[in-house]
N, C-alpha and C. Protein backbone atom coordinates (compact mmCIF):
# COMPACT_ATOMS: atom_id res chain seq x y z
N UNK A 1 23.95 -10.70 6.50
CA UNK A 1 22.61 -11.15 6.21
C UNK A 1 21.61 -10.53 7.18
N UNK A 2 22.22 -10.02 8.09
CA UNK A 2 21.18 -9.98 9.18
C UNK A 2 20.43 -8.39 8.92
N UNK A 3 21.71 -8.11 8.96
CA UNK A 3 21.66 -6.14 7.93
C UNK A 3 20.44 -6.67 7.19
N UNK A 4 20.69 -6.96 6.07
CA UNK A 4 19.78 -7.20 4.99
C UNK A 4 18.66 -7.53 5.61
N UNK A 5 17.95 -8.49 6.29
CA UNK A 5 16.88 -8.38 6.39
C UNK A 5 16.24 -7.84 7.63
N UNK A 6 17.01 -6.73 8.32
CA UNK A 6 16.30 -5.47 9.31
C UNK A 6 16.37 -4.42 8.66
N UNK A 7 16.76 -4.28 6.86
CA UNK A 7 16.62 -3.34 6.24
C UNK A 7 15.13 -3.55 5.46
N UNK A 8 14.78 -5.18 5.33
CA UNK A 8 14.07 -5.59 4.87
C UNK A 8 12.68 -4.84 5.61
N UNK A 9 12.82 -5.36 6.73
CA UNK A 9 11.65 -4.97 8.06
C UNK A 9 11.85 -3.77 7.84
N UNK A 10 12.50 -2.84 7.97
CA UNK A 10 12.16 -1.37 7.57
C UNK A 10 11.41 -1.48 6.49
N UNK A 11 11.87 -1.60 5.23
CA UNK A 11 11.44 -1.24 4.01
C UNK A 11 9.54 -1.91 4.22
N UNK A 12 9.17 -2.93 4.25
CA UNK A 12 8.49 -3.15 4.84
C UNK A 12 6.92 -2.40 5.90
N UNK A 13 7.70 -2.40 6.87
CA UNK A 13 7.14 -1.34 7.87
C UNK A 13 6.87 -0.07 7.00
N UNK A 14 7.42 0.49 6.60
CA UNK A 14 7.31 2.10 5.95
C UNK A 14 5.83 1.77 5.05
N UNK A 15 5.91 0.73 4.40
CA UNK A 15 4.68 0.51 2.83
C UNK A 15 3.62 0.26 4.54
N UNK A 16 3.67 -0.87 4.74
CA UNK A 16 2.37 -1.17 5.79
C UNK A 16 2.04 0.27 6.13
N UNK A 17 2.65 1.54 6.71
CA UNK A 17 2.64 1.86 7.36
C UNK A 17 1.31 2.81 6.39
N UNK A 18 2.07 3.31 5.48
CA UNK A 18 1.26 3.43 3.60
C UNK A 18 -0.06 3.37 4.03
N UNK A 19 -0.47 2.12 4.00
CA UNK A 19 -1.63 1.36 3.63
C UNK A 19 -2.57 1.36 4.84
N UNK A 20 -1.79 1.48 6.29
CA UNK A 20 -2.70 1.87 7.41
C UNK A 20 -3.12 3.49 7.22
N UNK A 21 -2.07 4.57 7.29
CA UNK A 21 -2.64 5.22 6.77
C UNK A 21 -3.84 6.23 5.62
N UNK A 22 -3.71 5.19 4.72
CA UNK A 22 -4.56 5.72 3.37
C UNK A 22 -5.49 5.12 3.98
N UNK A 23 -6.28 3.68 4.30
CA UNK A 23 -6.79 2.51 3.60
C UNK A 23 -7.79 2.07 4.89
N UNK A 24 -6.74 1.61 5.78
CA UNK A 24 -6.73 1.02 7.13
C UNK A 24 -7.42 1.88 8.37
N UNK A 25 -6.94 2.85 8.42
CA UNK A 25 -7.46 3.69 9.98
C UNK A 25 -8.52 4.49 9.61
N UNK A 26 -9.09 4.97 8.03
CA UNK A 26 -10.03 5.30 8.13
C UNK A 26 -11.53 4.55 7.88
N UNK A 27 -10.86 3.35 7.40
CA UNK A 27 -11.79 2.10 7.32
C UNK A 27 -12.18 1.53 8.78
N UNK A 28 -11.35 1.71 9.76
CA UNK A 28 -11.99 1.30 10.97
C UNK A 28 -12.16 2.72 11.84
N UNK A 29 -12.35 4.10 11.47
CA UNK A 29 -12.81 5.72 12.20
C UNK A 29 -14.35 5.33 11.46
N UNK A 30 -14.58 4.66 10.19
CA UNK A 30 -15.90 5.30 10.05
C UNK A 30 -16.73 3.72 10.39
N UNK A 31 -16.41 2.74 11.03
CA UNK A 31 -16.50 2.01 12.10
C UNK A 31 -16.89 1.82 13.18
N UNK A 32 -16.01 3.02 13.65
CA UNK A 32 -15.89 4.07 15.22
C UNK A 32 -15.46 2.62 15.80
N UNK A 33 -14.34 2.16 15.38
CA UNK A 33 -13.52 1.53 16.04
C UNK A 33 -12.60 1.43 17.11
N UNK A 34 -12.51 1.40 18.57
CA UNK A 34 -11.36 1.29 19.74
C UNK A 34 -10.38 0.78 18.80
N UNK A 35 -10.32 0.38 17.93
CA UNK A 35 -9.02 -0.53 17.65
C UNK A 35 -7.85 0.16 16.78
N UNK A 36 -8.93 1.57 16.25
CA UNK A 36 -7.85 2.70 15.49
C UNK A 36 -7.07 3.28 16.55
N UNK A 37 -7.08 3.30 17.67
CA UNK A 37 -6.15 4.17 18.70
C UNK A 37 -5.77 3.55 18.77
N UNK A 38 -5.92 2.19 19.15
CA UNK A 38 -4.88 1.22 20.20
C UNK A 38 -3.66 0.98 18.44
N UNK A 39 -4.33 0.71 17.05
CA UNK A 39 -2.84 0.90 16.40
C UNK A 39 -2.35 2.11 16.21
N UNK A 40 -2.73 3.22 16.18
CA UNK A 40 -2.61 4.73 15.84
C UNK A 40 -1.43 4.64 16.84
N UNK A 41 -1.54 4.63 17.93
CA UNK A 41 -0.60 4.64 18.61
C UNK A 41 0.70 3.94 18.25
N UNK A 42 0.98 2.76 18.20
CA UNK A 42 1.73 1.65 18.17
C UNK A 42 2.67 2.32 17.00
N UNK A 43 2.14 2.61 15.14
CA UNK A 43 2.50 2.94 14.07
C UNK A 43 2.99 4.02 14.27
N UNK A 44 2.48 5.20 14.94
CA UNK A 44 3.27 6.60 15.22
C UNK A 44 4.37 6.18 16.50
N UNK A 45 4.23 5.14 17.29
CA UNK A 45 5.48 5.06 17.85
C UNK A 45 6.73 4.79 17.02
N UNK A 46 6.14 3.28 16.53
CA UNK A 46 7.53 2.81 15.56
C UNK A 46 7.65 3.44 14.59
N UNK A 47 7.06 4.33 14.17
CA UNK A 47 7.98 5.62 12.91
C UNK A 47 8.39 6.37 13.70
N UNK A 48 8.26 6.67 14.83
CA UNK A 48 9.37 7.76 15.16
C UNK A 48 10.95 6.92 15.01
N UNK A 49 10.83 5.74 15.77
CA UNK A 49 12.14 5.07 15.90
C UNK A 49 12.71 4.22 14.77
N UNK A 50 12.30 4.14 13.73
CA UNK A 50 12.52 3.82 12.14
C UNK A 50 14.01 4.68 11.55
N UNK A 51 13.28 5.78 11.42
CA UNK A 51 14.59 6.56 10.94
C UNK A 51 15.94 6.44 11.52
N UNK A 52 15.94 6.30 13.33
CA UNK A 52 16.94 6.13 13.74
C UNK A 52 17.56 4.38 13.24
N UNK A 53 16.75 3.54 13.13
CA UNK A 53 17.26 2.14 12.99
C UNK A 53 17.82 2.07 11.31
N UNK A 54 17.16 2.59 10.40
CA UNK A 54 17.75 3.18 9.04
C UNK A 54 18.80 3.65 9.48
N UNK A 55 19.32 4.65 9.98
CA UNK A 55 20.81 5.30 10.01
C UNK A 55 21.86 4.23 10.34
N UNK A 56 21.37 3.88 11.33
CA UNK A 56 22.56 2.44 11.60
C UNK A 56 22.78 1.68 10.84
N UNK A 57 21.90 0.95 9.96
CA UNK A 57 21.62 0.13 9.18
C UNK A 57 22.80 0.63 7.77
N UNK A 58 22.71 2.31 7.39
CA UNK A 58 23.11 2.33 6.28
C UNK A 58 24.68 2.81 6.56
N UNK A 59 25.15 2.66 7.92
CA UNK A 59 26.69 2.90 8.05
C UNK A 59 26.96 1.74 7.82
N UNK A 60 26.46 0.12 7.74
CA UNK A 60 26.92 -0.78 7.53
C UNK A 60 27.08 -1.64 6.00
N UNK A 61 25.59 -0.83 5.53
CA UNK A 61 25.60 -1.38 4.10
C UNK A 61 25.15 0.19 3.09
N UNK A 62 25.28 0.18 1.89
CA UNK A 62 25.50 1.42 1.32
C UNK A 62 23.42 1.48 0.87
N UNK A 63 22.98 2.24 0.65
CA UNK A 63 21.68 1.88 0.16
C UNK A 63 21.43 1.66 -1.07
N UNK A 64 20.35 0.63 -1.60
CA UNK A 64 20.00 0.56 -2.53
C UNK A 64 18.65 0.75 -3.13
N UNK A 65 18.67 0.92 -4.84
CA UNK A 65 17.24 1.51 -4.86
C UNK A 65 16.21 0.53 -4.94
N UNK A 66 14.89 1.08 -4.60
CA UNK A 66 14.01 0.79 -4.42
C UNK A 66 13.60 -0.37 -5.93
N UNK A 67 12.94 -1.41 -5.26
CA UNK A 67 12.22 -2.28 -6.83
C UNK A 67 10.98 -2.19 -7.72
């Protein structure tokens, strides 16, 4: 169960990540928001380390498709 829902939080994380990109960071650049760096940062951290937590994740359970 636990698999399942830190696959969840991935799956998750990746769409948010979507929606800051498209939606989110340029809605607060034309703002001229401090608050786009301080997440700009944070989101390009945790996607770097995503992929690695996916790999672990799928030696334990097989993947499935998307809904």
């Amino acid at each position: 169960m636990f698999i399942n829902n830190l696959r969840a939080v991935c799956h998750n994380f990746r769409r948010i990540n979507e929606i800051w990109r498209a939606q989110l960071m340029p809605a607060l650049e034309k703002m001229d928001s401090k608050l786009v760096y301080q997440l700009h940062d944070r989101f390009s951290d945790s996607m770097c380390i995503l992929p690695t937590i996916e790999d672990r994740i799928g030696r334990y359970i097989p993947p499935t498709l998307p809904r």
